[in-house]
N, C-alpha and C. Protein backbone atom coordinates (compact mmCIF):
# COMPACT_ATOMS: atom_id res chain seq x y z
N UNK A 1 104.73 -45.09 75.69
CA UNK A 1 105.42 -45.41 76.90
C UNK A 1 105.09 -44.33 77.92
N UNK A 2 105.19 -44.49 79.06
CA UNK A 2 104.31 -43.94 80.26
C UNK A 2 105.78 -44.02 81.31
N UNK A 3 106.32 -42.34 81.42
CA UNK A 3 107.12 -41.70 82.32
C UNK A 3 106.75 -41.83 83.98
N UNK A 4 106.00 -41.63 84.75
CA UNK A 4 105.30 -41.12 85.92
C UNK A 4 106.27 -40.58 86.93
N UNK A 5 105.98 -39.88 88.12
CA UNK A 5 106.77 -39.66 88.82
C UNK A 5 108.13 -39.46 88.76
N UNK A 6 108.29 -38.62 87.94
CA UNK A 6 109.47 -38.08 87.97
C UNK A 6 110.86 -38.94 87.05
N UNK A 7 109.90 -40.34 86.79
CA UNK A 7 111.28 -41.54 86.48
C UNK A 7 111.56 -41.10 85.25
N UNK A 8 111.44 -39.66 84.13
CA UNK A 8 112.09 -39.54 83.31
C UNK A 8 113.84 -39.19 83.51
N UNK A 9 113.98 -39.39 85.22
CA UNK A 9 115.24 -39.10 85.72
C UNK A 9 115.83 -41.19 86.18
N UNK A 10 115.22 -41.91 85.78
CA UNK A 10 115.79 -43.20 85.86
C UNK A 10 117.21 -43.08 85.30
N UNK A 11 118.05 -43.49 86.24
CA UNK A 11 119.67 -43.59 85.48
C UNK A 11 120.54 -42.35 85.62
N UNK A 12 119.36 -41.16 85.98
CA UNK A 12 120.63 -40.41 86.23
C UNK A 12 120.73 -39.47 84.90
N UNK A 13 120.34 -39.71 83.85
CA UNK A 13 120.56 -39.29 82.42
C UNK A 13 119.65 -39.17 81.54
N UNK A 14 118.69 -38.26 81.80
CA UNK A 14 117.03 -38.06 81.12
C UNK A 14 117.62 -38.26 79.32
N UNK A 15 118.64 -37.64 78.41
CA UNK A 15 118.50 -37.81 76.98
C UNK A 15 118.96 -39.30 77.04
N UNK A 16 119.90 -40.11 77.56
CA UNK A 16 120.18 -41.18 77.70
C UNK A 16 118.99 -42.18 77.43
N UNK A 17 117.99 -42.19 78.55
CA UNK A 17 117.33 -42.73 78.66
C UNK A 17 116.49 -42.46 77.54
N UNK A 18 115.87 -41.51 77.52
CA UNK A 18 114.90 -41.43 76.19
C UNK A 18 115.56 -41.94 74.69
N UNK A 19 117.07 -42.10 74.49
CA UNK A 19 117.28 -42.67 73.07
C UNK A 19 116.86 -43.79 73.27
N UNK A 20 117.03 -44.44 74.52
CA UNK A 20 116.59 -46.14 74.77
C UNK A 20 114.94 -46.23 74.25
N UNK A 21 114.67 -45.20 74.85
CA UNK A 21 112.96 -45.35 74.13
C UNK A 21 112.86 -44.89 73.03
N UNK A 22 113.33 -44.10 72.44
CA UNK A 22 113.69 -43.78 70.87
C UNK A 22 113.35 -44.88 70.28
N UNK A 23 114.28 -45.99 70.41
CA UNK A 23 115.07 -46.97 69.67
C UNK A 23 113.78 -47.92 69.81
N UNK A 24 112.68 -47.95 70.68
CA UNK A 24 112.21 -49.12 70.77
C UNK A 24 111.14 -48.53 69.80
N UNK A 25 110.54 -47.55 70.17
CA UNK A 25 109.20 -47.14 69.53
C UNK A 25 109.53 -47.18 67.91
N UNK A 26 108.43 -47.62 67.41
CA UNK A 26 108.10 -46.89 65.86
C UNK A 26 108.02 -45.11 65.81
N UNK A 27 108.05 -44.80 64.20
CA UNK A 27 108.02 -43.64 64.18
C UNK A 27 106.46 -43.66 64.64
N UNK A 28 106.08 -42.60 64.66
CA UNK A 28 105.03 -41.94 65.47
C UNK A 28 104.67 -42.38 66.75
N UNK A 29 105.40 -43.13 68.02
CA UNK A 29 105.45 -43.54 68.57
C UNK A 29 105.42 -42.58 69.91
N UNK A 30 104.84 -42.44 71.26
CA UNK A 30 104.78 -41.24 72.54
C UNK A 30 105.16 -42.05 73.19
N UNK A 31 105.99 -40.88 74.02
CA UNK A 31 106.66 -41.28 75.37
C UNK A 31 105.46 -39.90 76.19
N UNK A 32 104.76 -40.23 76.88
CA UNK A 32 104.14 -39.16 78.12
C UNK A 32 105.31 -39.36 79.69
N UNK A 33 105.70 -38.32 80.13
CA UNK A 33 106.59 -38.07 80.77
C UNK A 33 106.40 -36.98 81.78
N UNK A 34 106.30 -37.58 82.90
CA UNK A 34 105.93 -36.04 83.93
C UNK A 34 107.33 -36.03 84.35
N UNK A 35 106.96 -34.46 84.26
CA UNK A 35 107.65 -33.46 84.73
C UNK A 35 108.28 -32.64 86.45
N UNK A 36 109.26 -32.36 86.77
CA UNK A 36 109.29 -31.21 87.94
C UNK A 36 108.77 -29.96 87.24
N UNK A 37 108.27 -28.79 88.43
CA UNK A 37 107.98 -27.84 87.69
C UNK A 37 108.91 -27.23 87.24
N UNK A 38 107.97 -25.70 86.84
CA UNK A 38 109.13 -25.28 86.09
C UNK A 38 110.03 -24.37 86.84
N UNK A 39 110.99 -24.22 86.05
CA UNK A 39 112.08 -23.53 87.20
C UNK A 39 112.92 -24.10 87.93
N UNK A 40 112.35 -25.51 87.95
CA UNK A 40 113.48 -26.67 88.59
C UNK A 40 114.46 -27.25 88.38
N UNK A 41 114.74 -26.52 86.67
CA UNK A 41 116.21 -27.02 85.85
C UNK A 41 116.29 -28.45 86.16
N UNK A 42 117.50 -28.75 85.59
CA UNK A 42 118.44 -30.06 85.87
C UNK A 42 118.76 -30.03 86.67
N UNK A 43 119.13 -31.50 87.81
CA UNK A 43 119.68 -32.13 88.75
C UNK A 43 119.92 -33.48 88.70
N UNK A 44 121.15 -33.60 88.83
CA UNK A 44 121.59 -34.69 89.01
C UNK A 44 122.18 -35.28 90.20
N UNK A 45 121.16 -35.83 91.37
CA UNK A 45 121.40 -35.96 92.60
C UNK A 45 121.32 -37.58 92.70
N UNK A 46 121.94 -38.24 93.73
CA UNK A 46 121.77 -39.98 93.98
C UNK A 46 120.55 -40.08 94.63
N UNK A 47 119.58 -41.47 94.87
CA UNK A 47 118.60 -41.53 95.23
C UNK A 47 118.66 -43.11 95.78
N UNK A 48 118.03 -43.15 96.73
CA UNK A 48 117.71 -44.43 97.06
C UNK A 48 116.32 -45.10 97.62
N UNK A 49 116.00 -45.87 97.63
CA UNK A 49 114.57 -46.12 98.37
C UNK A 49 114.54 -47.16 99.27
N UNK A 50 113.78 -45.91 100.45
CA UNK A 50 113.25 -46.86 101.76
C UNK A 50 112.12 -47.30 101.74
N UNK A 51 111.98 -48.09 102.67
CA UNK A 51 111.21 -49.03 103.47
C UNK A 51 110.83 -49.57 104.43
N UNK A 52 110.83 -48.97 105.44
CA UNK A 52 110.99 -49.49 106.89
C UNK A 52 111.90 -49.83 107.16
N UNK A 53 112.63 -50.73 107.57
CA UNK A 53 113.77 -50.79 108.03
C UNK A 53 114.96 -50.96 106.96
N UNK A 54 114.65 -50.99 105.69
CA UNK A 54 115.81 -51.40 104.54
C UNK A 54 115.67 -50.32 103.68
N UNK A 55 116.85 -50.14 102.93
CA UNK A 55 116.66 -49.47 101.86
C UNK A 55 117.91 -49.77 100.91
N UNK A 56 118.08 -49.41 100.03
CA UNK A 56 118.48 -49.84 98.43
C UNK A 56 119.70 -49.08 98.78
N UNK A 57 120.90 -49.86 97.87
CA UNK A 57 121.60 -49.06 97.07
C UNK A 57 121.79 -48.03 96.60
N UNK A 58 122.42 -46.77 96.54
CA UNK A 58 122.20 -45.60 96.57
C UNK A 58 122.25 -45.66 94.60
N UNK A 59 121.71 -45.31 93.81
CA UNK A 59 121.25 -45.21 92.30
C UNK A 59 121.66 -43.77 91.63
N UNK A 60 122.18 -43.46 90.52
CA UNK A 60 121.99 -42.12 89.87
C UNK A 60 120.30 -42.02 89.58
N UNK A 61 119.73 -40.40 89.74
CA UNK A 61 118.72 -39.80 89.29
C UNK A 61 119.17 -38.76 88.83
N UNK A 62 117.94 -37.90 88.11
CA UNK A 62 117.89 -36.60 87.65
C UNK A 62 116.45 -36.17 87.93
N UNK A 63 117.10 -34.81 87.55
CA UNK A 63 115.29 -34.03 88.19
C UNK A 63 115.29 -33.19 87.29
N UNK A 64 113.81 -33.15 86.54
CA UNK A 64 113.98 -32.35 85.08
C UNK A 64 113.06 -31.47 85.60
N UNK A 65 113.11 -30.03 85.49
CA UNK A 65 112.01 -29.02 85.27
C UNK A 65 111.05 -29.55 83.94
N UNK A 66 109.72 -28.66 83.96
CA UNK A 66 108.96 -28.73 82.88
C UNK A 66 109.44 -28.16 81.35
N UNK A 67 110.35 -27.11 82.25
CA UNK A 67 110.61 -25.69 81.17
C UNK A 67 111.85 -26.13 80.48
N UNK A 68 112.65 -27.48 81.05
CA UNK A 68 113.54 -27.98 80.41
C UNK A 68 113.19 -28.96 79.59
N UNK A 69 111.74 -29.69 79.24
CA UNK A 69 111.20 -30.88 78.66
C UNK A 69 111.66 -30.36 76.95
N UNK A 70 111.59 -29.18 76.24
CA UNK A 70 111.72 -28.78 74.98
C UNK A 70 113.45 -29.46 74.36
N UNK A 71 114.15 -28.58 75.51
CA UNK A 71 115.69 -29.11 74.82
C UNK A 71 115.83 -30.72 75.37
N UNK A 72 115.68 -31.25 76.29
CA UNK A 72 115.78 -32.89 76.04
C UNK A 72 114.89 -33.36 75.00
N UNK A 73 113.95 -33.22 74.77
CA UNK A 73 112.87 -33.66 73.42
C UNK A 73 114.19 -33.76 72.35
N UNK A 74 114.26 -32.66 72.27
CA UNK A 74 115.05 -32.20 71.12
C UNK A 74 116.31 -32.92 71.21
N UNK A 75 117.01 -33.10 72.09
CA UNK A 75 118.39 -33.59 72.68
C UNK A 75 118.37 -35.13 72.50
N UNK A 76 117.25 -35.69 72.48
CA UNK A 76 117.03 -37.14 72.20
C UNK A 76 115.73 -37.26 71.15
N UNK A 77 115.88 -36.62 70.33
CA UNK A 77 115.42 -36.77 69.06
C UNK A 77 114.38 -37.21 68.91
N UNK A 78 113.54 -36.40 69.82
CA UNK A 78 112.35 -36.48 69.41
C UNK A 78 111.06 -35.05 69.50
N UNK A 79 110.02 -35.29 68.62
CA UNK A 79 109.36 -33.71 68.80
C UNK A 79 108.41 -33.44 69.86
N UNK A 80 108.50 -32.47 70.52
CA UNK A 80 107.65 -31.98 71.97
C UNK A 80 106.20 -31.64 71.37
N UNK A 81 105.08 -32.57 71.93
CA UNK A 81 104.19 -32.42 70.56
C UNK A 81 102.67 -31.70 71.57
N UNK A 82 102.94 -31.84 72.97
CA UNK A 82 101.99 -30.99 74.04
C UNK A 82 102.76 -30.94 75.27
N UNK A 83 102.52 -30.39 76.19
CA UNK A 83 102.19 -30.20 77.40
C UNK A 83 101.15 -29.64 78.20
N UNK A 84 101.46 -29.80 78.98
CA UNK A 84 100.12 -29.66 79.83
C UNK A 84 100.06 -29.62 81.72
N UNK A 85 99.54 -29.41 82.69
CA UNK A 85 99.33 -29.83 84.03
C UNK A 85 98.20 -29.99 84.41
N UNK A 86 98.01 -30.77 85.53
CA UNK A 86 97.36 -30.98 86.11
C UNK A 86 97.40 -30.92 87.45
N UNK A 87 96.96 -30.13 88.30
CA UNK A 87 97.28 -29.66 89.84
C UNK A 87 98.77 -29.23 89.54
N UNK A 88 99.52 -29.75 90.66
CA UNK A 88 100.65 -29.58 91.08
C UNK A 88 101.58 -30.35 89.43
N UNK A 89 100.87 -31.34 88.93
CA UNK A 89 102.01 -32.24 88.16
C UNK A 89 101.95 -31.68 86.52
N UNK A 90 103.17 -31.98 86.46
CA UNK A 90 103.59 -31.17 84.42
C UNK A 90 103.87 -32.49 83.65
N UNK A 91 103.37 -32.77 82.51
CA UNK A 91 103.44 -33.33 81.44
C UNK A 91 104.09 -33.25 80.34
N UNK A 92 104.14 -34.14 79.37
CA UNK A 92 104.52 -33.66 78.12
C UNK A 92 104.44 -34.83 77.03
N UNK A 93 104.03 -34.86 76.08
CA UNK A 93 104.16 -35.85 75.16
C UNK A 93 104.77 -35.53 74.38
N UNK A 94 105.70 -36.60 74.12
CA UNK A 94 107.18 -36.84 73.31
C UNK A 94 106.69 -37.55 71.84
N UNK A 95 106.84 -37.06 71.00
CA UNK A 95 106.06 -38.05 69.70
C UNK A 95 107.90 -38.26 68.52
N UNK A 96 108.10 -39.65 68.87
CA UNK A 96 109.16 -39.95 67.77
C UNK A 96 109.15 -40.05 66.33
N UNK A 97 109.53 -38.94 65.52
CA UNK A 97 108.81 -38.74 64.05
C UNK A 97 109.66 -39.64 63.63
């Protein structure tokens, strides 16, 4: 399963969300998940999206640092099995044993 842009904060509740993917994958199963950098801790701020003249419903998000990817792994039960960056963006593959 494939995180991008930050949506390991979909819902507002990064371990939340990842038991949902827990639950679907088989064991040995990856979640790749980008990251904020590091240093960016947790946040749990509302978000909405524009569009020119419309925009959405205001939604729960979260904003995960990189340096926080180890204890959610762990927090939703699963093992932190790399990371990595590329330019500006942080990674991580989540492997469900």
């Amino acid at each position: 399963m494939l995180l991008l842009d930050g949506n390991v904060g979909i819902g507002g509740d990064p371990v939340l969300l990842l038991d949902r993917l827990r639950a679907l994958l088989r064991a040995g199963g990856e979640v790749l998940a980008e990251f904020e950098a590091p240093g960016a801790g947790t946040a749990r701020p509302v978000a909405r999206l524009e569009a020119q003249d419309e925009s959405s419903e205001w939604f729960p998000w979260a904003r995960v640092g990189a340096d926080a990817a180890p204890a959610l792994a762990e927090a939703a039960g699963f093992a932190l099995t790399e990371t990595w960056a590329d330019g500006e963006r942080r990674f991580a593959r989540l492997r469900r044993p």
